[in-house]
C-alpha atoms as a PDB file:
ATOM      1  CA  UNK A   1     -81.391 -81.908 -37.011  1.00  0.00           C
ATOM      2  CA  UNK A   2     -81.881 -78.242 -38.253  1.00  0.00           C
ATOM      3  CA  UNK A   3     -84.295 -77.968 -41.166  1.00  0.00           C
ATOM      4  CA  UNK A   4     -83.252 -75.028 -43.248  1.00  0.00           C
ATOM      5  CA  UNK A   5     -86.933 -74.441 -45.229  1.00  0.00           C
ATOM      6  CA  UNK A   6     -86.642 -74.199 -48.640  1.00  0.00           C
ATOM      7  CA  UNK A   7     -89.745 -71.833 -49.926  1.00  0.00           C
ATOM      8  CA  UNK A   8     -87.672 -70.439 -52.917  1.00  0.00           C
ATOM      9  CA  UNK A   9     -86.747 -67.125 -51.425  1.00  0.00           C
ATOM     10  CA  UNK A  10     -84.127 -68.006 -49.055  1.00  0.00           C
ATOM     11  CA  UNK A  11     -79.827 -67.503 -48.714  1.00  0.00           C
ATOM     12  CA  UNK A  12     -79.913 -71.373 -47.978  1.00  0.00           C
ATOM     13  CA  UNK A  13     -76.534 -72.027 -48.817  1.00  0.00           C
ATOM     14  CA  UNK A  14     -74.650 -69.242 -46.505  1.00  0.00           C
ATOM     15  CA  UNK A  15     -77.415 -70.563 -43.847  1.00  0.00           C
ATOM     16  CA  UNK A  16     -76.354 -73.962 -44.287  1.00  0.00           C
ATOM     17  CA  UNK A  17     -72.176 -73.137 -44.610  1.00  0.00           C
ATOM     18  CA  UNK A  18     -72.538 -71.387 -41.391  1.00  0.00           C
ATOM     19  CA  UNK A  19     -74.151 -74.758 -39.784  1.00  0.00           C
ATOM     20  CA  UNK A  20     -71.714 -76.888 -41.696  1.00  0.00           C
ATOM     21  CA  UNK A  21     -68.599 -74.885 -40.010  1.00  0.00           C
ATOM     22  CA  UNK A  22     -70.576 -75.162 -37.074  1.00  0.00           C
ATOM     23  CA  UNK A  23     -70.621 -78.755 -36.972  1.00  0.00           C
ATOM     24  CA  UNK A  24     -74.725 -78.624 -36.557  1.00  0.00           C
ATOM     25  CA  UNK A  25     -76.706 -81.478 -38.666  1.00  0.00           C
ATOM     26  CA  UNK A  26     -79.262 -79.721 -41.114  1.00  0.00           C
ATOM     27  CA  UNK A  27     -81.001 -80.235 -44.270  1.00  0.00           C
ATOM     28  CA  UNK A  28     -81.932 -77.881 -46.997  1.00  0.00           C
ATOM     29  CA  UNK A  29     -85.740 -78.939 -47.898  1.00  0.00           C
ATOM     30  CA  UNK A  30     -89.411 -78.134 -49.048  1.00  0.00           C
ATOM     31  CA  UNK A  31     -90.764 -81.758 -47.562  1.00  0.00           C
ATOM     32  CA  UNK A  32     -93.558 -81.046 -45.216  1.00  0.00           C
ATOM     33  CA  UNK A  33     -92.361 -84.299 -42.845  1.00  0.00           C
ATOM     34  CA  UNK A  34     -88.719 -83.384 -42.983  1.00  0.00           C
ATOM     35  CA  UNK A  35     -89.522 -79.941 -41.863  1.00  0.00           C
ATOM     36  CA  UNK A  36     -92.037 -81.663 -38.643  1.00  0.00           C
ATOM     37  CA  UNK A  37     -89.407 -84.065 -37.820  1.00  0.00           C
ATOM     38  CA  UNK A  38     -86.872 -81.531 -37.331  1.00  0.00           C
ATOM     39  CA  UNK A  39     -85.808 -80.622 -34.020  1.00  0.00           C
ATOM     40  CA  UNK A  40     -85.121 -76.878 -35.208  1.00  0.00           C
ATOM     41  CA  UNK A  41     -86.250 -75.099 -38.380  1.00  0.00           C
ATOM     42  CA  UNK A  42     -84.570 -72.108 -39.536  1.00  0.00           C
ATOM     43  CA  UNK A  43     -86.783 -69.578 -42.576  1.00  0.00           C
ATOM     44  CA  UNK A  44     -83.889 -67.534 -44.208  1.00  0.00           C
ATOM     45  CA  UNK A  45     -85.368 -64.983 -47.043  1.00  0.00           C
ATOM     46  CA  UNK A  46     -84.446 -62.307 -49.341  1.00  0.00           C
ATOM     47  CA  UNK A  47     -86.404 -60.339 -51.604  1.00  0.00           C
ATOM     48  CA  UNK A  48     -89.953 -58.872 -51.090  1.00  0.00           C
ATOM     49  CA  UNK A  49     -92.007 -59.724 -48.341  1.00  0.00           C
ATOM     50  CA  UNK A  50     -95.554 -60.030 -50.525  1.00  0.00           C
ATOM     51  CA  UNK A  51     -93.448 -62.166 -53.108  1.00  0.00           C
ATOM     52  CA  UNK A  52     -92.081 -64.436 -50.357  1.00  0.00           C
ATOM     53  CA  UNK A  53     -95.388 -65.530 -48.841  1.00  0.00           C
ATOM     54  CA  UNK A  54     -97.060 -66.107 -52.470  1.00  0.00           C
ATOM     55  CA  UNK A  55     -93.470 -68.351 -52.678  1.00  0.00           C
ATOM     56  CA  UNK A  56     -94.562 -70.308 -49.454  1.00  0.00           C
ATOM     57  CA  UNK A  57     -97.741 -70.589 -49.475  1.00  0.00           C
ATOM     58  CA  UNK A  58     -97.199 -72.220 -53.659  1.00  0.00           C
ATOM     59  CA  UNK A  59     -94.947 -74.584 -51.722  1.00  0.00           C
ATOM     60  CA  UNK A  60     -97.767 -75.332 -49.514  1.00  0.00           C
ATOM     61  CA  UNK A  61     -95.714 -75.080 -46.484  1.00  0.00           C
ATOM     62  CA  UNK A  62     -97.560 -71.928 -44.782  1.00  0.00           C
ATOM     63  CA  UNK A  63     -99.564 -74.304 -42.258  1.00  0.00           C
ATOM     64  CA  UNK A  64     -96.593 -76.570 -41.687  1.00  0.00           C
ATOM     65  CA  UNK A  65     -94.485 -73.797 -41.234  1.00  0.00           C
ATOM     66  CA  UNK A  66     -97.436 -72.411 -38.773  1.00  0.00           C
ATOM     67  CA  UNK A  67     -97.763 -75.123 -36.211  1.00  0.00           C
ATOM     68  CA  UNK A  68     -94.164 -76.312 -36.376  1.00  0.00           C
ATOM     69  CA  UNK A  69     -92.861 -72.590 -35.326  1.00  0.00           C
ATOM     70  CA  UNK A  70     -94.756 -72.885 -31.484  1.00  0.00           C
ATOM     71  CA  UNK A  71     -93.660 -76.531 -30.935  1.00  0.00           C
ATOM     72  CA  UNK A  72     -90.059 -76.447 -31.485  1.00  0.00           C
ATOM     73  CA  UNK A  73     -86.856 -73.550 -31.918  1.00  0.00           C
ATOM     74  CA  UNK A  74     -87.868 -71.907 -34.837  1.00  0.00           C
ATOM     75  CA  UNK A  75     -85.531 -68.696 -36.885  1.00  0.00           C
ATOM     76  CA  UNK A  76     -86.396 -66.417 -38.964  1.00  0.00           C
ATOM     77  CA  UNK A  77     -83.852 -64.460 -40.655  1.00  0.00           C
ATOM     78  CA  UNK A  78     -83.817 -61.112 -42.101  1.00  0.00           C
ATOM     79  CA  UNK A  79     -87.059 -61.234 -44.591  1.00  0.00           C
ATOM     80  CA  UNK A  80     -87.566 -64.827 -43.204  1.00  0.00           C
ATOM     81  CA  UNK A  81     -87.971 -62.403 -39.820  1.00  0.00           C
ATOM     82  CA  UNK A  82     -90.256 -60.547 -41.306  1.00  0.00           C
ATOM     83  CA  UNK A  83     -92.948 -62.982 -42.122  1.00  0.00           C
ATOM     84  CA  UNK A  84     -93.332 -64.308 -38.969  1.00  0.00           C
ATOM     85  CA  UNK A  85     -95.565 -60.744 -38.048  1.00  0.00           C
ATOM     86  CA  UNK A  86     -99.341 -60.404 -38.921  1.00  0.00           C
ATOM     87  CA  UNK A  87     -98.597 -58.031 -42.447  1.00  0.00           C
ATOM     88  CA  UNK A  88     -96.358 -55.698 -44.235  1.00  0.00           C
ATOM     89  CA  UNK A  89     -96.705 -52.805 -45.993  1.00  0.00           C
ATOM     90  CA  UNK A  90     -93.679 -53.655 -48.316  1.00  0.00           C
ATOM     91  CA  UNK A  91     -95.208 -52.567 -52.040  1.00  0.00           C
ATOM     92  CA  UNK A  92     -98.424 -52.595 -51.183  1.00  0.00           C
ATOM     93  CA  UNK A  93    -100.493 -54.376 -47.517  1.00  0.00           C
ATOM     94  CA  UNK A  94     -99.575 -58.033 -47.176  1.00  0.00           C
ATOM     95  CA  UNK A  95    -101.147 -60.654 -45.092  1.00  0.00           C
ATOM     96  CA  UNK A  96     -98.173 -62.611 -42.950  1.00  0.00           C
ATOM     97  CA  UNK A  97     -97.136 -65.973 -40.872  1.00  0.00           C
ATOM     98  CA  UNK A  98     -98.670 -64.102 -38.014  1.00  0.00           C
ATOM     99  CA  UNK A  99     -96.540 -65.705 -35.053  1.00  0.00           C
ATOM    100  CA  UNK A 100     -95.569 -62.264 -33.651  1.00  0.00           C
ATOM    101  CA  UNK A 101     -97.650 -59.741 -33.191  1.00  0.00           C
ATOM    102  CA  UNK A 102     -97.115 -56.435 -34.610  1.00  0.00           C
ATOM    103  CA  UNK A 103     -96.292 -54.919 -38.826  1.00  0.00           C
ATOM    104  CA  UNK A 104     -92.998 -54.109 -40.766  1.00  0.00           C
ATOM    105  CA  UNK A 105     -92.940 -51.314 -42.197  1.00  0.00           C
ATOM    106  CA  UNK A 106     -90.596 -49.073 -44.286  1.00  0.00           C
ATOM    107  CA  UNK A 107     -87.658 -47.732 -42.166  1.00  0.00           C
ATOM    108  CA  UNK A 108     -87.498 -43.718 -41.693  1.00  0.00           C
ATOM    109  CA  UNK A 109     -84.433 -43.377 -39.857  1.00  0.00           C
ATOM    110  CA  UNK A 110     -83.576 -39.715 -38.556  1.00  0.00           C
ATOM    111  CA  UNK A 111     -80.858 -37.894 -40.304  1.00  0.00           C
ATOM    112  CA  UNK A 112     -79.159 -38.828 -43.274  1.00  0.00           C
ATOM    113  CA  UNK A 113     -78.980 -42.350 -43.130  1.00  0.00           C
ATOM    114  CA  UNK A 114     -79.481 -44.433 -46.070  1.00  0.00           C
ATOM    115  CA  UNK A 115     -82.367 -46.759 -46.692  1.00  0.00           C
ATOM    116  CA  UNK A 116     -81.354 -49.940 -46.813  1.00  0.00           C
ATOM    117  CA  UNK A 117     -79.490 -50.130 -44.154  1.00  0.00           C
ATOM    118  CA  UNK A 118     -76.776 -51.966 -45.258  1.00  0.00           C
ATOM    119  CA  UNK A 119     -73.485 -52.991 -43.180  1.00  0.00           C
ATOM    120  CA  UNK A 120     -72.913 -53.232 -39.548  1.00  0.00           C
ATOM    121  CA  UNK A 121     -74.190 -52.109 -36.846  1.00  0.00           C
ATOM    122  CA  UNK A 122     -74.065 -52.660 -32.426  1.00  0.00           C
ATOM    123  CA  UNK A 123     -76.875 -54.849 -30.733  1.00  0.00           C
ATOM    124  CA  UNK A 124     -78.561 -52.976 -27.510  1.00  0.00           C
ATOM    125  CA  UNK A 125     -79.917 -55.458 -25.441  1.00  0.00           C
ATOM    126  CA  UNK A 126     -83.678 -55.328 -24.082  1.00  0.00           C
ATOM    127  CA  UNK A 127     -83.900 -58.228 -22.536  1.00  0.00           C
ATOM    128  CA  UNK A 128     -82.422 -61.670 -22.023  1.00  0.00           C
ATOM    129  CA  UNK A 129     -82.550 -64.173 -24.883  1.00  0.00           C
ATOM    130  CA  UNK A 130     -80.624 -67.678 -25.183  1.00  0.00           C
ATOM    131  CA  UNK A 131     -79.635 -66.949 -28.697  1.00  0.00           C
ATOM    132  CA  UNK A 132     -77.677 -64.173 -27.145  1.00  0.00           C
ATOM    133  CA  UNK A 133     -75.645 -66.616 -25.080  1.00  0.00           C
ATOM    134  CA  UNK A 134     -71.942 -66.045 -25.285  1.00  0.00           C
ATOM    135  CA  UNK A 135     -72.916 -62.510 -27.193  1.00  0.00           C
ATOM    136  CA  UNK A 136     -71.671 -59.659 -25.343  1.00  0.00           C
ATOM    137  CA  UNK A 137     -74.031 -56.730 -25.793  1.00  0.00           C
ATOM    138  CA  UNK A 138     -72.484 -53.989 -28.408  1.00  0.00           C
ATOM    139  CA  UNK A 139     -71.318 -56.953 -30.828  1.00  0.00           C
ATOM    140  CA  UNK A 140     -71.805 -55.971 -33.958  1.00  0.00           C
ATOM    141  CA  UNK A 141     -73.773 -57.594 -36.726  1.00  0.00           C
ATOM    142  CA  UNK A 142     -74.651 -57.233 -40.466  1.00  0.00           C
ATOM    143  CA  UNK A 143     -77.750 -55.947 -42.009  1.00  0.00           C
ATOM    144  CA  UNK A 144     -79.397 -55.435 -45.662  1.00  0.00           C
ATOM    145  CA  UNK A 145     -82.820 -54.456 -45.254  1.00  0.00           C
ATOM    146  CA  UNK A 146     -84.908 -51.447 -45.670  1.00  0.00           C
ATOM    147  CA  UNK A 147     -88.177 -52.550 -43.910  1.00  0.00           C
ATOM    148  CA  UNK A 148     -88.079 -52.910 -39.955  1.00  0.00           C
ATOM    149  CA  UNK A 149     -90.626 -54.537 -37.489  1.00  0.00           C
ATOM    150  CA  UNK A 150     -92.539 -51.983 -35.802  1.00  0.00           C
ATOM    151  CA  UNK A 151     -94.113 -54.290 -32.649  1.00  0.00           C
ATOM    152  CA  UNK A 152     -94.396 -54.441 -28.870  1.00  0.00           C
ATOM    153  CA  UNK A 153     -91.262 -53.902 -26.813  1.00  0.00           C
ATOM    154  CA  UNK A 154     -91.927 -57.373 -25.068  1.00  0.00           C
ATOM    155  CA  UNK A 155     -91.383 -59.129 -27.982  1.00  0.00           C
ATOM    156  CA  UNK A 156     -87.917 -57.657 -28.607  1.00  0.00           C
ATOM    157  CA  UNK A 157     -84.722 -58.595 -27.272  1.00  0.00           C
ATOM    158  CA  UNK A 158     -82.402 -56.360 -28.929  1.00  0.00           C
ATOM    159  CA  UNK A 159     -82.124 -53.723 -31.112  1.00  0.00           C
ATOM    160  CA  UNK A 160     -80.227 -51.378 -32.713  1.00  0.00           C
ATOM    161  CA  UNK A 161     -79.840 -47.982 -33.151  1.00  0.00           C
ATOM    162  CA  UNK A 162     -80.113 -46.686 -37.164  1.00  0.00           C
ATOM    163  CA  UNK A 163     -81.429 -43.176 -36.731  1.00  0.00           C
ATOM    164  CA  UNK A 164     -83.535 -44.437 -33.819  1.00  0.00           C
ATOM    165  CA  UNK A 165     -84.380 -47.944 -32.425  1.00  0.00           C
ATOM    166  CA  UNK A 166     -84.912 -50.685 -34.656  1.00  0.00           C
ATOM    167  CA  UNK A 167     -85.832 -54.097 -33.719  1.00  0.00           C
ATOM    168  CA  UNK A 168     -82.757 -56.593 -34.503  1.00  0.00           C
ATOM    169  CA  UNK A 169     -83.179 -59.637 -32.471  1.00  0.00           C
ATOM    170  CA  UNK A 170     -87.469 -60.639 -31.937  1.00  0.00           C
ATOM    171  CA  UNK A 171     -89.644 -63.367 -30.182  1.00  0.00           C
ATOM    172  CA  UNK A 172     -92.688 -64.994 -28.252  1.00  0.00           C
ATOM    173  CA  UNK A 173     -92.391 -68.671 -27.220  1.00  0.00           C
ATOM    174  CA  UNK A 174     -90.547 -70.893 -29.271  1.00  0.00           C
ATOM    175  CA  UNK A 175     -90.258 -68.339 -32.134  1.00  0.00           C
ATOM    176  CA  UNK A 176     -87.489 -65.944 -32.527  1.00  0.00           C
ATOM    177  CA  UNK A 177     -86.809 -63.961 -35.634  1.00  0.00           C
ATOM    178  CA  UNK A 178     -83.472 -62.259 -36.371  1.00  0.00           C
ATOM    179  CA  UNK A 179     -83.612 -59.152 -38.442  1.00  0.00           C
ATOM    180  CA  UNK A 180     -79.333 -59.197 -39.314  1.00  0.00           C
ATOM    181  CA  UNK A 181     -77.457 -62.301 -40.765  1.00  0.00           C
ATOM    182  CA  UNK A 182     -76.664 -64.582 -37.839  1.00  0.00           C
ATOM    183  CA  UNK A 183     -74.813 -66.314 -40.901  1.00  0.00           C
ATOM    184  CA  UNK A 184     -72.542 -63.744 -41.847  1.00  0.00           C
ATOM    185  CA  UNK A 185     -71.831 -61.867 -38.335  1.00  0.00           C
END
């Protein structure tokens, strides 16, 4: 079963419709034993990054969701991506889940491209990655988000090109963090 962790900041539903259609079992929940007897988890979020982590760590799930991520698939999408590295500077410098190395930080793309970036856009592969299985490189996924991981090369396995290279698809062990809406693509 695929825990879907319920912090009060995520798209849970589209997360979970996307399973549903998929066939995949998975619960929507906050429960601390639910989330460690899952065999996957999955963080969705939208919003702010500072406001998110305040949101988890009042649910009390920031240590749960800490050990659980390097014993078993864990996802985080889009902001749920986010706060899986060490800090943000999203209004102001705040502390993160600090699975992956490395900051997000407000994108500066060359050109005139908007900020967010908002629609879709081709992955460039950087290295393998099972959650790429079955993708061929240049699909095209969808993105809302103005802030962007800036982190080592080794922990990225695709990314895409938005006025230079931004990191789409992320990881290090059993964590993997997906900066577009797996969901929605």
């Amino acid at each position: 079963m695929i825990a879907i962790i319920d912090y009060g900041a995520g798209n849970l539903f589209s997360v979970q419709n996307a399973l549903n259609y998929l066939g995949i079992d998975n619960k929507i929940t906050s429960d601390k034993q639910e989330i460690i007897n899952a065999d996957r988890l999955i963080l969705p979020g939208v919003g702010a990054f500072g406001d998110a982590m305040d949101k988890l760590s009042k649910s009390e799930l920031v240590d749960t969701v800490k050990s659980e991520a390097v014993k078993k698939p864990f996802l985080g999408i889009c902001l749920g991506m986010q706060l899986l590295f060490e800090k943000s500077f999203e209004f102001g410098e705040h502390e993160g889940l600090g699975l992956i190395k490395g900051s997000v930080k407000l994108m500066r793309p060359d050109g005139n491209l908007a900020v967010p970036q908002m629609g879709w856009n081709a992955l460039e592969y950087n290295r393998k990655c099972p959650l790429l299985n079955g993708v061929d490189e240049g699909q095209y996924v969808y993105f809302v988000h103005s802030y962007a991981a800036d982190c080592a090369s080794e922990d990225v396995y695709a990314y895409v090109d938005y006025g230079g290279r931004v990191p789409a698809l992320v990881g290090n062990g059993t964590v993997y963090g997906a900066q577009f809406h797996p969901e929605k693509s």
